[in-house]
ModelCIF file with pLDDT and N, C-alpha, C, O atoms, coordinates in Angstrom:
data_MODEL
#
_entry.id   MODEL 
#
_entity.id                         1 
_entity.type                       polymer 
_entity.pdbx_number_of_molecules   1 
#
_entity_poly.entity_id                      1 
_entity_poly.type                           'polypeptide(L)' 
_entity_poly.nstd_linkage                   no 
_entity_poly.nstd_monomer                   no 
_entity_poly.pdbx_seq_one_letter_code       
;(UNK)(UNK)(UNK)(UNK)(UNK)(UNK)(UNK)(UNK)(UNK)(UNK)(UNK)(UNK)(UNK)(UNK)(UNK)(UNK)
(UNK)(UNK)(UNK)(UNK)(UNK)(UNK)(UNK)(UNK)(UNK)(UNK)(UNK)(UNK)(UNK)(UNK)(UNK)(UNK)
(UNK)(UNK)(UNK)(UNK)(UNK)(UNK)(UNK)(UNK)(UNK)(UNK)(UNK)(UNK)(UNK)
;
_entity_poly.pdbx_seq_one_letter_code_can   XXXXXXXXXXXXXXXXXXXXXXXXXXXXXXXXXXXXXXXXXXXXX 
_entity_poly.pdbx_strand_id                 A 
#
loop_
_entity_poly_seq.entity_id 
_entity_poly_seq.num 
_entity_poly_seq.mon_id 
_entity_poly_seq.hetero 
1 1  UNK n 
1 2  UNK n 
1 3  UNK n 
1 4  UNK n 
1 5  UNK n 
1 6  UNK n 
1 7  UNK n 
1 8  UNK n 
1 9  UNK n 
1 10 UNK n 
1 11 UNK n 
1 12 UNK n 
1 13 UNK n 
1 14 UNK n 
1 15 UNK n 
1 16 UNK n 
1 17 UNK n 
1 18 UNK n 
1 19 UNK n 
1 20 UNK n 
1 21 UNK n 
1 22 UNK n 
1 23 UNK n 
1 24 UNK n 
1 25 UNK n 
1 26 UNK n 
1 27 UNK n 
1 28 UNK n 
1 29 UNK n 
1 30 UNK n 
1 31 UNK n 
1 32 UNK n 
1 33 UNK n 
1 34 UNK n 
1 35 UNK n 
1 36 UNK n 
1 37 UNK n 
1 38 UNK n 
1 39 UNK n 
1 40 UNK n 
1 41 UNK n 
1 42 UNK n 
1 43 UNK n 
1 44 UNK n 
1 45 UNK n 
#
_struct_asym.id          A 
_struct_asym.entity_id   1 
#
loop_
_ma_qa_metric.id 
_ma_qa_metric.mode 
_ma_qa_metric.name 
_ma_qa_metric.software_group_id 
_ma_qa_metric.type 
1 global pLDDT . pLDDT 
2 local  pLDDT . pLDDT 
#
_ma_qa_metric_global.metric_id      1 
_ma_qa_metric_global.metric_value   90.53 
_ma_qa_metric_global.model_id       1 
_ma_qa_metric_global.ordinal_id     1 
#
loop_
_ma_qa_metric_local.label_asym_id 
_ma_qa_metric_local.label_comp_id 
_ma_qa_metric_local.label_seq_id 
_ma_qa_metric_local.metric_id 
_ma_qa_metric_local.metric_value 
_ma_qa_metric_local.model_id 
_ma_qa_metric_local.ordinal_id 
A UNK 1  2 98.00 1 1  
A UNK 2  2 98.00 1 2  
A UNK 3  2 98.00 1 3  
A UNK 4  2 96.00 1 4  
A UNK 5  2 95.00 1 5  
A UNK 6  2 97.00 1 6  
A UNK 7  2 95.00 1 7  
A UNK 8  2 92.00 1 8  
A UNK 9  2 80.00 1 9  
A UNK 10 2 69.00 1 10 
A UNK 11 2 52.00 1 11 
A UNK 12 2 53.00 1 12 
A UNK 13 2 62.00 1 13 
A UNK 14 2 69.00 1 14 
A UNK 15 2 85.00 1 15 
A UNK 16 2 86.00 1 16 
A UNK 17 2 90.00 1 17 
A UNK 18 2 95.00 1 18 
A UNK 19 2 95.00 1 19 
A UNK 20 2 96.00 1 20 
A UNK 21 2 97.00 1 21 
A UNK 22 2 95.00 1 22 
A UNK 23 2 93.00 1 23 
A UNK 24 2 92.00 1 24 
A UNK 25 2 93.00 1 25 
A UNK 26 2 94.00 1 26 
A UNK 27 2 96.00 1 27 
A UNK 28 2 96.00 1 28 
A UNK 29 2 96.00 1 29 
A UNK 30 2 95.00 1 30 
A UNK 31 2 93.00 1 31 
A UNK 32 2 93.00 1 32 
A UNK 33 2 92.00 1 33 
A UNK 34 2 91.00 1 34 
A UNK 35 2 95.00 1 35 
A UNK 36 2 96.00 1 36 
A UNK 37 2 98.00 1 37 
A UNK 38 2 97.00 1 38 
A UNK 39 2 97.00 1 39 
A UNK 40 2 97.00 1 40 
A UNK 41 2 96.00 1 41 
A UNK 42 2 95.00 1 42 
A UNK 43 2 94.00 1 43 
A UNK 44 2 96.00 1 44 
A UNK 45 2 96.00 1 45 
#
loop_
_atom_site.group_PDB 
_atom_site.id 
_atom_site.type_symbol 
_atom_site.label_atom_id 
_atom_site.label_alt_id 
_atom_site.label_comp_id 
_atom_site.label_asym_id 
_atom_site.label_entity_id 
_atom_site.label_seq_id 
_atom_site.pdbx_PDB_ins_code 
_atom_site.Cartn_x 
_atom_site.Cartn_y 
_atom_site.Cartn_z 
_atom_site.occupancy 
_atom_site.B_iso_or_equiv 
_atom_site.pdbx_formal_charge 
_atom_site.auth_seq_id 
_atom_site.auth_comp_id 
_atom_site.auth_asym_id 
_atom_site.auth_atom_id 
_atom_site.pdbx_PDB_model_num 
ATOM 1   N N  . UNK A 1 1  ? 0.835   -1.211 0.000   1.00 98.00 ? 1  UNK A N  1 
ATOM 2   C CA . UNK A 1 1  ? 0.000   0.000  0.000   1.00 98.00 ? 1  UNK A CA 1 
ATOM 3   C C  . UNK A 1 1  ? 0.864   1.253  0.000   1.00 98.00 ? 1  UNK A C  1 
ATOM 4   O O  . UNK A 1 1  ? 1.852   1.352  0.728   1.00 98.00 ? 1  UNK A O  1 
ATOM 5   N N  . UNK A 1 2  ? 0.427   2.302  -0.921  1.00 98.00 ? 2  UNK A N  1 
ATOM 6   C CA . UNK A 1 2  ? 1.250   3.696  -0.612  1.00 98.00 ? 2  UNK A CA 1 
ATOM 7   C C  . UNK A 1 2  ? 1.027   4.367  -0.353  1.00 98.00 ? 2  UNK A C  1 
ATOM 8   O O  . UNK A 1 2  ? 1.882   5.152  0.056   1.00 98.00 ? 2  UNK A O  1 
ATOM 9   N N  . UNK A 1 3  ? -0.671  4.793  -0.334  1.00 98.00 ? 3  UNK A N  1 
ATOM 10  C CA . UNK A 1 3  ? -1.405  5.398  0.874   1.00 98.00 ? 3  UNK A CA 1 
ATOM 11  C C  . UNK A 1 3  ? -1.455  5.310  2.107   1.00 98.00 ? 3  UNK A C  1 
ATOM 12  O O  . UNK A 1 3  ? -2.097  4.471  2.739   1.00 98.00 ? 3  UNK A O  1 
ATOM 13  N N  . UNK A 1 4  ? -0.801  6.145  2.529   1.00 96.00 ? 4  UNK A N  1 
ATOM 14  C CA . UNK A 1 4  ? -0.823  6.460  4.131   1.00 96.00 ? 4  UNK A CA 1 
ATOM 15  C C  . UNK A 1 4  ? -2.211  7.014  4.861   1.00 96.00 ? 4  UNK A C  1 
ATOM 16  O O  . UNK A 1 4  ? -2.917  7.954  4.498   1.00 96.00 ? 4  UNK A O  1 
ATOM 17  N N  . UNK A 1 5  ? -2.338  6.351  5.726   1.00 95.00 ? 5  UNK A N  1 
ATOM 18  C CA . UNK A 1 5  ? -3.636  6.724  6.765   1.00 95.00 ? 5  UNK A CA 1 
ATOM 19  C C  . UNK A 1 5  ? -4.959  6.812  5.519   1.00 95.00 ? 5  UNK A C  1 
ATOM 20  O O  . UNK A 1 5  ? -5.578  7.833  5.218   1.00 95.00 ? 5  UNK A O  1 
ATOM 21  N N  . UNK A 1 6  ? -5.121  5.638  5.027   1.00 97.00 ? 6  UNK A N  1 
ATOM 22  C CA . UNK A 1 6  ? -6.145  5.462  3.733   1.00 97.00 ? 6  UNK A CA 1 
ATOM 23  C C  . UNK A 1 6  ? -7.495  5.256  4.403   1.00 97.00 ? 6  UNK A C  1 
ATOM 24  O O  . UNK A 1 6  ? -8.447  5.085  3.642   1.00 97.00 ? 6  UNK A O  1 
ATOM 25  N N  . UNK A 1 7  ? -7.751  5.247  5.898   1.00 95.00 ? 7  UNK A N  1 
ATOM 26  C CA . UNK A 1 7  ? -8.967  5.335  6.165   1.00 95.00 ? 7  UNK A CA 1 
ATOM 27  C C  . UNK A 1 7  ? -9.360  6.041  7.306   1.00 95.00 ? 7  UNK A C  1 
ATOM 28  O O  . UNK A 1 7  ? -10.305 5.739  8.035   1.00 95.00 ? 7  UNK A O  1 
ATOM 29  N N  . UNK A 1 8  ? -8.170  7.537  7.510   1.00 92.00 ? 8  UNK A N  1 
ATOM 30  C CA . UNK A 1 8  ? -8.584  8.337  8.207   1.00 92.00 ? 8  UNK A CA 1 
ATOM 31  C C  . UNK A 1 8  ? -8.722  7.722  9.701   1.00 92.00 ? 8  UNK A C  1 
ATOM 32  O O  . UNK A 1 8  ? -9.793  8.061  10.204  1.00 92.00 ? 8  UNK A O  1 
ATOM 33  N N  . UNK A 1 9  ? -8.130  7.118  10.327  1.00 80.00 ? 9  UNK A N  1 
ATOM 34  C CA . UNK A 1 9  ? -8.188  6.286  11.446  1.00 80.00 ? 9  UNK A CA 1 
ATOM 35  C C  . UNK A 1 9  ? -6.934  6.894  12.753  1.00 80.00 ? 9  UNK A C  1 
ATOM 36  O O  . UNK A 1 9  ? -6.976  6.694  13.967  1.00 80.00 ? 9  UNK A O  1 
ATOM 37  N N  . UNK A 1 10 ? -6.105  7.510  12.109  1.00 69.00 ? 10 UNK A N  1 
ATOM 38  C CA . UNK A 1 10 ? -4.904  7.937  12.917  1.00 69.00 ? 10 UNK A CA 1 
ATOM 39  C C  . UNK A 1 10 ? -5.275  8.858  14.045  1.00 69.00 ? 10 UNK A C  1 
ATOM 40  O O  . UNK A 1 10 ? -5.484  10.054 13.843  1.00 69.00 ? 10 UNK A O  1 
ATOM 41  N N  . UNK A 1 11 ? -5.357  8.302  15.230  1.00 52.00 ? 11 UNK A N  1 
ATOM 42  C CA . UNK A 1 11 ? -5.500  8.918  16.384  1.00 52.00 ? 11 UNK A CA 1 
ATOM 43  C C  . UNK A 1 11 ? -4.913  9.983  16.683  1.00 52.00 ? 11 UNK A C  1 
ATOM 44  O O  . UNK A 1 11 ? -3.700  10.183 16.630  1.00 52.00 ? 11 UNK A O  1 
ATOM 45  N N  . UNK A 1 12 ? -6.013  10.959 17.119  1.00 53.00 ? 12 UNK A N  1 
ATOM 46  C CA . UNK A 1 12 ? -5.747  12.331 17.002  1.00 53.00 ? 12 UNK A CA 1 
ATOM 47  C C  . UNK A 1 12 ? -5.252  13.334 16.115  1.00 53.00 ? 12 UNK A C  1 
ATOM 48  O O  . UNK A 1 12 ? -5.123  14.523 16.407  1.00 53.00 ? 12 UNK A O  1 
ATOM 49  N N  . UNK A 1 13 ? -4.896  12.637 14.675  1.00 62.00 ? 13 UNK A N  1 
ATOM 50  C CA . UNK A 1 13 ? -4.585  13.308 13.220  1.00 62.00 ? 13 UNK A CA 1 
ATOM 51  C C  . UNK A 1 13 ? -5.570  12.430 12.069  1.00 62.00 ? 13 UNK A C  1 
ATOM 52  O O  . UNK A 1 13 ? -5.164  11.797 11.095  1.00 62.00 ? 13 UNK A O  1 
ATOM 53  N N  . UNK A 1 14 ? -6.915  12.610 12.504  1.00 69.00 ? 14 UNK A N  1 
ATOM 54  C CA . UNK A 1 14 ? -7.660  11.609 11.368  1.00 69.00 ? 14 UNK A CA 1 
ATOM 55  C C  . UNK A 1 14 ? -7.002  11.890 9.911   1.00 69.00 ? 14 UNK A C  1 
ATOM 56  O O  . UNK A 1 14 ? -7.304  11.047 9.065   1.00 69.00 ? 14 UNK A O  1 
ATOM 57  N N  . UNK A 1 15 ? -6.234  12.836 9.526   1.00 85.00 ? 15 UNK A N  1 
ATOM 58  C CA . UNK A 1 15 ? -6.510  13.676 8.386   1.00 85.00 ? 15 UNK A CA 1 
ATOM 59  C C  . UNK A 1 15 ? -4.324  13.397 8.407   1.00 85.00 ? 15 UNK A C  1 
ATOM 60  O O  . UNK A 1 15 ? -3.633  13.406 7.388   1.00 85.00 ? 15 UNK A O  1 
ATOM 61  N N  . UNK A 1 16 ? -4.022  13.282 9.227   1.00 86.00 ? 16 UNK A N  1 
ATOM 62  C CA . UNK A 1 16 ? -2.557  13.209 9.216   1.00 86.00 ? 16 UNK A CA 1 
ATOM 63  C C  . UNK A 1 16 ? -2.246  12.676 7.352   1.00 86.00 ? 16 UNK A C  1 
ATOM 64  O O  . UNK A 1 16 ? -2.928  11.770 6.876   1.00 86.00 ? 16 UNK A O  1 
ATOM 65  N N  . UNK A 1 17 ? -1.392  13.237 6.690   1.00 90.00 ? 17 UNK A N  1 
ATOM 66  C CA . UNK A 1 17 ? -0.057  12.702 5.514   1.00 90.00 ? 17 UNK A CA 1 
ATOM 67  C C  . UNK A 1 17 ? -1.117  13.549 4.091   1.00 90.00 ? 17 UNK A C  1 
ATOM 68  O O  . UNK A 1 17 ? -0.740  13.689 2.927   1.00 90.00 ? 17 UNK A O  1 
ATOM 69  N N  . UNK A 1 18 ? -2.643  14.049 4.756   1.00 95.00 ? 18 UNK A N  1 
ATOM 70  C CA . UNK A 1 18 ? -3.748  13.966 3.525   1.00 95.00 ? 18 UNK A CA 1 
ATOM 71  C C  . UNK A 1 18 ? -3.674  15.905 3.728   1.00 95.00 ? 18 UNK A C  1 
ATOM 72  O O  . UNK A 1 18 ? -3.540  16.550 4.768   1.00 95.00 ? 18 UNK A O  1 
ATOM 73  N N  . UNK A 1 19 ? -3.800  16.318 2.519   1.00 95.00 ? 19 UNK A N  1 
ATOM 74  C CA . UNK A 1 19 ? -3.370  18.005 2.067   1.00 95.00 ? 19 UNK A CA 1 
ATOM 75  C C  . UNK A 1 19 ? -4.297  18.182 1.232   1.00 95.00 ? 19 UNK A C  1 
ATOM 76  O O  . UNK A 1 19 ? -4.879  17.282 0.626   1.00 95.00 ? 19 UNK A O  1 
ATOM 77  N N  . UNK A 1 20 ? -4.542  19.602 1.121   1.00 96.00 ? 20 UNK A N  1 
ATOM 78  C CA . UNK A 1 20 ? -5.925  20.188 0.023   1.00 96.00 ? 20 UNK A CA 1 
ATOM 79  C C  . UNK A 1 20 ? -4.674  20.328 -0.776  1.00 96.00 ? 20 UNK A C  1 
ATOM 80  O O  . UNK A 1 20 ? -3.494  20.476 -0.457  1.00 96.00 ? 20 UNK A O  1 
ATOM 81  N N  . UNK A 1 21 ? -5.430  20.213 -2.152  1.00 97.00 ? 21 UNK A N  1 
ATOM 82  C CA . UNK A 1 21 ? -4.752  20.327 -3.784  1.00 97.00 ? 21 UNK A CA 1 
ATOM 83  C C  . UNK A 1 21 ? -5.613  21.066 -4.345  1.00 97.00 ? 21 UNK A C  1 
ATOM 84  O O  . UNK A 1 21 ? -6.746  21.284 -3.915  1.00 97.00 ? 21 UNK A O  1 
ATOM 85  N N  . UNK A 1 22 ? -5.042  21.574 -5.517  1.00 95.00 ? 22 UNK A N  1 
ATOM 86  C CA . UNK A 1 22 ? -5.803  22.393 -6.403  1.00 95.00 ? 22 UNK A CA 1 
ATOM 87  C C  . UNK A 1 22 ? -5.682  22.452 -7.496  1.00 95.00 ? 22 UNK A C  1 
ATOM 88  O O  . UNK A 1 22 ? -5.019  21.472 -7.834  1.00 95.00 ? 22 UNK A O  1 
ATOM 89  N N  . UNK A 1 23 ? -5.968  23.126 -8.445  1.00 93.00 ? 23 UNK A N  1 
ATOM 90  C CA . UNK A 1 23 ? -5.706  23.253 -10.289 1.00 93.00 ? 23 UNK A CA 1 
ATOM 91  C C  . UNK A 1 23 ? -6.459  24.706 -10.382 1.00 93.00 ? 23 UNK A C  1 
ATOM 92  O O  . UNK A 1 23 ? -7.608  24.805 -9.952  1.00 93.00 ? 23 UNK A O  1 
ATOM 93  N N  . UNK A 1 24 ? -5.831  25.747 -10.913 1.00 92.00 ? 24 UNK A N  1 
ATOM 94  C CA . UNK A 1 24 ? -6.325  27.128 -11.238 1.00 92.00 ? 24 UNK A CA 1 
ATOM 95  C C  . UNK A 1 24 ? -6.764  27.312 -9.687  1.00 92.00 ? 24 UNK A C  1 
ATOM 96  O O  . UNK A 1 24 ? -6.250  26.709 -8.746  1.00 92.00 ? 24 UNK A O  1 
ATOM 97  N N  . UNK A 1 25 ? -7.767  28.218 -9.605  1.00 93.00 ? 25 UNK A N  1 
ATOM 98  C CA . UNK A 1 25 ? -8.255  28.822 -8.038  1.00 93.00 ? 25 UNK A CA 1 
ATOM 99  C C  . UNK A 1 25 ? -9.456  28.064 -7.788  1.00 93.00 ? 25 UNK A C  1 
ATOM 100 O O  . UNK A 1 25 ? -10.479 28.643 -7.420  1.00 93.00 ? 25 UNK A O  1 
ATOM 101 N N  . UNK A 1 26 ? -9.416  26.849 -7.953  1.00 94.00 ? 26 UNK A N  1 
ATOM 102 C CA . UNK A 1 26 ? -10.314 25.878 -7.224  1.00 94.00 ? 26 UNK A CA 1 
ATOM 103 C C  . UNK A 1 26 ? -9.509  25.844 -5.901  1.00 94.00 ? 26 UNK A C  1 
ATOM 104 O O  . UNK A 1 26 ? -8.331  26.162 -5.743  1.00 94.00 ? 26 UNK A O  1 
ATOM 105 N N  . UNK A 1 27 ? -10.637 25.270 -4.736  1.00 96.00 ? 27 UNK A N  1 
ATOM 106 C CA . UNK A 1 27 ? -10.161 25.039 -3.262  1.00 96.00 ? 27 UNK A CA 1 
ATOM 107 C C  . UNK A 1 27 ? -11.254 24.004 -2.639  1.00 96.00 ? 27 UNK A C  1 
ATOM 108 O O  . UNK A 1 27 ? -12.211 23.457 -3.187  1.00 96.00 ? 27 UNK A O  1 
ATOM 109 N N  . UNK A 1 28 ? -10.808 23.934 -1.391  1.00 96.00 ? 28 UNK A N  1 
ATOM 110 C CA . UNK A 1 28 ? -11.524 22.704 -0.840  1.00 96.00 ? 28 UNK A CA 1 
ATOM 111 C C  . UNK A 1 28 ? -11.530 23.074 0.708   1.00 96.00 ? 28 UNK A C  1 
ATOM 112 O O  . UNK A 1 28 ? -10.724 23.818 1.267   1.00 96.00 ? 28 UNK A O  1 
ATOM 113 N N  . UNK A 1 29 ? -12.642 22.379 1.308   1.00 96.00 ? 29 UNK A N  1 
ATOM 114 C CA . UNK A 1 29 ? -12.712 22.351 2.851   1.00 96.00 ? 29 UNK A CA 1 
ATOM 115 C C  . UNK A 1 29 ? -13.088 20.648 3.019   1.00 96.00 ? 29 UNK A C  1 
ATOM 116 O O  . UNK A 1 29 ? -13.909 19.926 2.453   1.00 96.00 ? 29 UNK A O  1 
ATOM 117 N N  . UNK A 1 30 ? -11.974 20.387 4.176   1.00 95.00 ? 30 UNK A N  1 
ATOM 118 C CA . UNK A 1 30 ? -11.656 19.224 4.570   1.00 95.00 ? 30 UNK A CA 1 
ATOM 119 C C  . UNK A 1 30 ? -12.785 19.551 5.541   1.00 95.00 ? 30 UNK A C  1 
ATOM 120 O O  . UNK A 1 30 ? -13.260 20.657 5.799   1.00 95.00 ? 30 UNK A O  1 
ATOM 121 N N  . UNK A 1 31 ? -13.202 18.024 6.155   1.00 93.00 ? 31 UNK A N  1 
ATOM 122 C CA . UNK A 1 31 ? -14.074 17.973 7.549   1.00 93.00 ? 31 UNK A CA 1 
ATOM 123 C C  . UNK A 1 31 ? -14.234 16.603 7.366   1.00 93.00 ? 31 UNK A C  1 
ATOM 124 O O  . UNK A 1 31 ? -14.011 16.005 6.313   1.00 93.00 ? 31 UNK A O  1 
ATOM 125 N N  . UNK A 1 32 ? -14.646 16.088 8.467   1.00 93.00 ? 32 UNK A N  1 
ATOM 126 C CA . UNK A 1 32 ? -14.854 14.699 9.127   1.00 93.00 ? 32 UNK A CA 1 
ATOM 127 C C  . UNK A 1 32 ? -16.366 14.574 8.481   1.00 93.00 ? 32 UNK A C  1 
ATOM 128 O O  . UNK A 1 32 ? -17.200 15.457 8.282   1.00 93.00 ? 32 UNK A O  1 
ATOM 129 N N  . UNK A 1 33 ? -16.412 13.257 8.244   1.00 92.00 ? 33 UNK A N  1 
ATOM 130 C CA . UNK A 1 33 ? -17.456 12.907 7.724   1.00 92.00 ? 33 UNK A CA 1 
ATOM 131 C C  . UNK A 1 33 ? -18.272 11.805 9.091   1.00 92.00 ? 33 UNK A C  1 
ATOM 132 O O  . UNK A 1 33 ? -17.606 11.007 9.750   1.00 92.00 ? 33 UNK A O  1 
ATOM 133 N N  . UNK A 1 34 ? -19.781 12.005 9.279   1.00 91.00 ? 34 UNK A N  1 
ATOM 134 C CA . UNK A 1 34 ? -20.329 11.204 10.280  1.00 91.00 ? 34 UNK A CA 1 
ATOM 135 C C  . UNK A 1 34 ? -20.701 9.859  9.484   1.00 91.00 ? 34 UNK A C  1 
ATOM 136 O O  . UNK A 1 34 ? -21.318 8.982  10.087  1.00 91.00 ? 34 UNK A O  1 
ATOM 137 N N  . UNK A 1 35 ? -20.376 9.700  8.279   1.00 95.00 ? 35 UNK A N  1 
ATOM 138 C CA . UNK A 1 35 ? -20.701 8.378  7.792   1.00 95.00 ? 35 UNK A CA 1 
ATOM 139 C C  . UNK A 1 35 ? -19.494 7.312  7.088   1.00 95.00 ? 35 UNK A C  1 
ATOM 140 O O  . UNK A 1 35 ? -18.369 7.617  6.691   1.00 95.00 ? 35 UNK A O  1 
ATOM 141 N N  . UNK A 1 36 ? -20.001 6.298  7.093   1.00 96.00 ? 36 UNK A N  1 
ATOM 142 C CA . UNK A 1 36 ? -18.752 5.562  6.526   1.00 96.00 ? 36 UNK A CA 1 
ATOM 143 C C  . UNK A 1 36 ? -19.264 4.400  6.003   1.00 96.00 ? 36 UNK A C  1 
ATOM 144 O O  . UNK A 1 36 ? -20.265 3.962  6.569   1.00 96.00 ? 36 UNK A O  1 
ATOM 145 N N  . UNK A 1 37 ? -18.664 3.559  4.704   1.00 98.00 ? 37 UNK A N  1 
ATOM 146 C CA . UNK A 1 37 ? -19.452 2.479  3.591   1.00 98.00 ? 37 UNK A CA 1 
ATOM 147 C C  . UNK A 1 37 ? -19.335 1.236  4.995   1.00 98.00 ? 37 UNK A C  1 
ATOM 148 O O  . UNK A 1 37 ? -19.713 0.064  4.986   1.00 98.00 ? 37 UNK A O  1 
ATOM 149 N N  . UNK A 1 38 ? -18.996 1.637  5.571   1.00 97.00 ? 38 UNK A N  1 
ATOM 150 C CA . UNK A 1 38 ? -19.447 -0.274 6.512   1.00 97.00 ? 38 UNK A CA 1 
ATOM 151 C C  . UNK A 1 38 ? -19.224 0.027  7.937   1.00 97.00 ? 38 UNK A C  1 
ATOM 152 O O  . UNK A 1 38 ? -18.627 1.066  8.217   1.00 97.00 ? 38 UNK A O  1 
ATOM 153 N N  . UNK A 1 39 ? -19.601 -0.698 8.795   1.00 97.00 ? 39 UNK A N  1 
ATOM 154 C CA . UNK A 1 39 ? -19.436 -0.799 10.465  1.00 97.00 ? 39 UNK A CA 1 
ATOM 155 C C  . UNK A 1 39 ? -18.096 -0.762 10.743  1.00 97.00 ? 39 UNK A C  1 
ATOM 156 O O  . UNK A 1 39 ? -17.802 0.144  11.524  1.00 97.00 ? 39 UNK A O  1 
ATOM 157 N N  . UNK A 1 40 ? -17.212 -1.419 10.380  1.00 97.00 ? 40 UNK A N  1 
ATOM 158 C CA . UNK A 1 40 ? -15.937 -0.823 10.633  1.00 97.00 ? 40 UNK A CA 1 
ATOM 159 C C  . UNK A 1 40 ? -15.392 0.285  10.284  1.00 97.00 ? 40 UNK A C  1 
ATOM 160 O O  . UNK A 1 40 ? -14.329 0.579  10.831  1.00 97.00 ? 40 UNK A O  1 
ATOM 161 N N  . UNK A 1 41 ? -15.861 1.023  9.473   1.00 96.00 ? 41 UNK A N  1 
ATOM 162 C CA . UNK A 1 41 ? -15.261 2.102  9.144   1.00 96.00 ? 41 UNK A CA 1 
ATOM 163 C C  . UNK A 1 41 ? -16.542 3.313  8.961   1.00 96.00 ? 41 UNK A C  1 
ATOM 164 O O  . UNK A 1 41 ? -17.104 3.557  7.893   1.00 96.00 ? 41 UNK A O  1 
ATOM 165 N N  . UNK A 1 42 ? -16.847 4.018  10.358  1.00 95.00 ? 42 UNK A N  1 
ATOM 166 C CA . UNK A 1 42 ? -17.992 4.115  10.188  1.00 95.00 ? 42 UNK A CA 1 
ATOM 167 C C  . UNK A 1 42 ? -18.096 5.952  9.753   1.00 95.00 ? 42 UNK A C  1 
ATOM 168 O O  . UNK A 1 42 ? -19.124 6.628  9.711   1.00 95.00 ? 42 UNK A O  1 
ATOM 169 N N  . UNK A 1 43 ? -17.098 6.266  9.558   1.00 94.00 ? 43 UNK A N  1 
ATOM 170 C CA . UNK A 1 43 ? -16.295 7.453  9.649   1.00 94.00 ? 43 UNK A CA 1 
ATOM 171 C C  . UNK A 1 43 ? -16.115 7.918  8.349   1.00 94.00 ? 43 UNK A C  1 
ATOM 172 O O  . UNK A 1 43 ? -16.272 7.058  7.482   1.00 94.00 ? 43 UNK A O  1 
ATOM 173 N N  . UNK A 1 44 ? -15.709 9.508  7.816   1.00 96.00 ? 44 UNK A N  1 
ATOM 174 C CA . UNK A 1 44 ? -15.248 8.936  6.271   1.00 96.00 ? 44 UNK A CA 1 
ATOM 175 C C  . UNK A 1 44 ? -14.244 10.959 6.599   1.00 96.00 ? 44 UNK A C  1 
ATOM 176 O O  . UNK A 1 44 ? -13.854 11.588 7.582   1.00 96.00 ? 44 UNK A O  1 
ATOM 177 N N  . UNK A 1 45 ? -14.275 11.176 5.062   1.00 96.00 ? 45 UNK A N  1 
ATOM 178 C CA . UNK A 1 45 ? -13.569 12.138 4.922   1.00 96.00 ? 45 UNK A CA 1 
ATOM 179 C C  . UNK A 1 45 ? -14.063 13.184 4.083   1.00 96.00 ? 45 UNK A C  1 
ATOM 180 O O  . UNK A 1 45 ? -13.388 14.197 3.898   1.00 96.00 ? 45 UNK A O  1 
#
């Protein structure tokens, strides 16, 4: 795997190694997501 922290799980840095990107003056807002595709991962990004 070469994704680091690929399911947002890293205690106390859910978001740790993961950066906003862009192309021209597009932008983005990161936030925790309250849902997630299965019971183990119930979380998202």
């Amino acid at each position: 795997e070469m994704v680091r922290n690929r399911s947002f799980q890293h205690r106390g840095k859910n978001f740790a190694s993961w950066l906003p990107a862009s192309r021209g003056n597009g932008s983005v807002e990161i936030e925790g997501g309250t849902d997630g595709p299965s019971t183990a991962l119930p979380t998202s990004m």
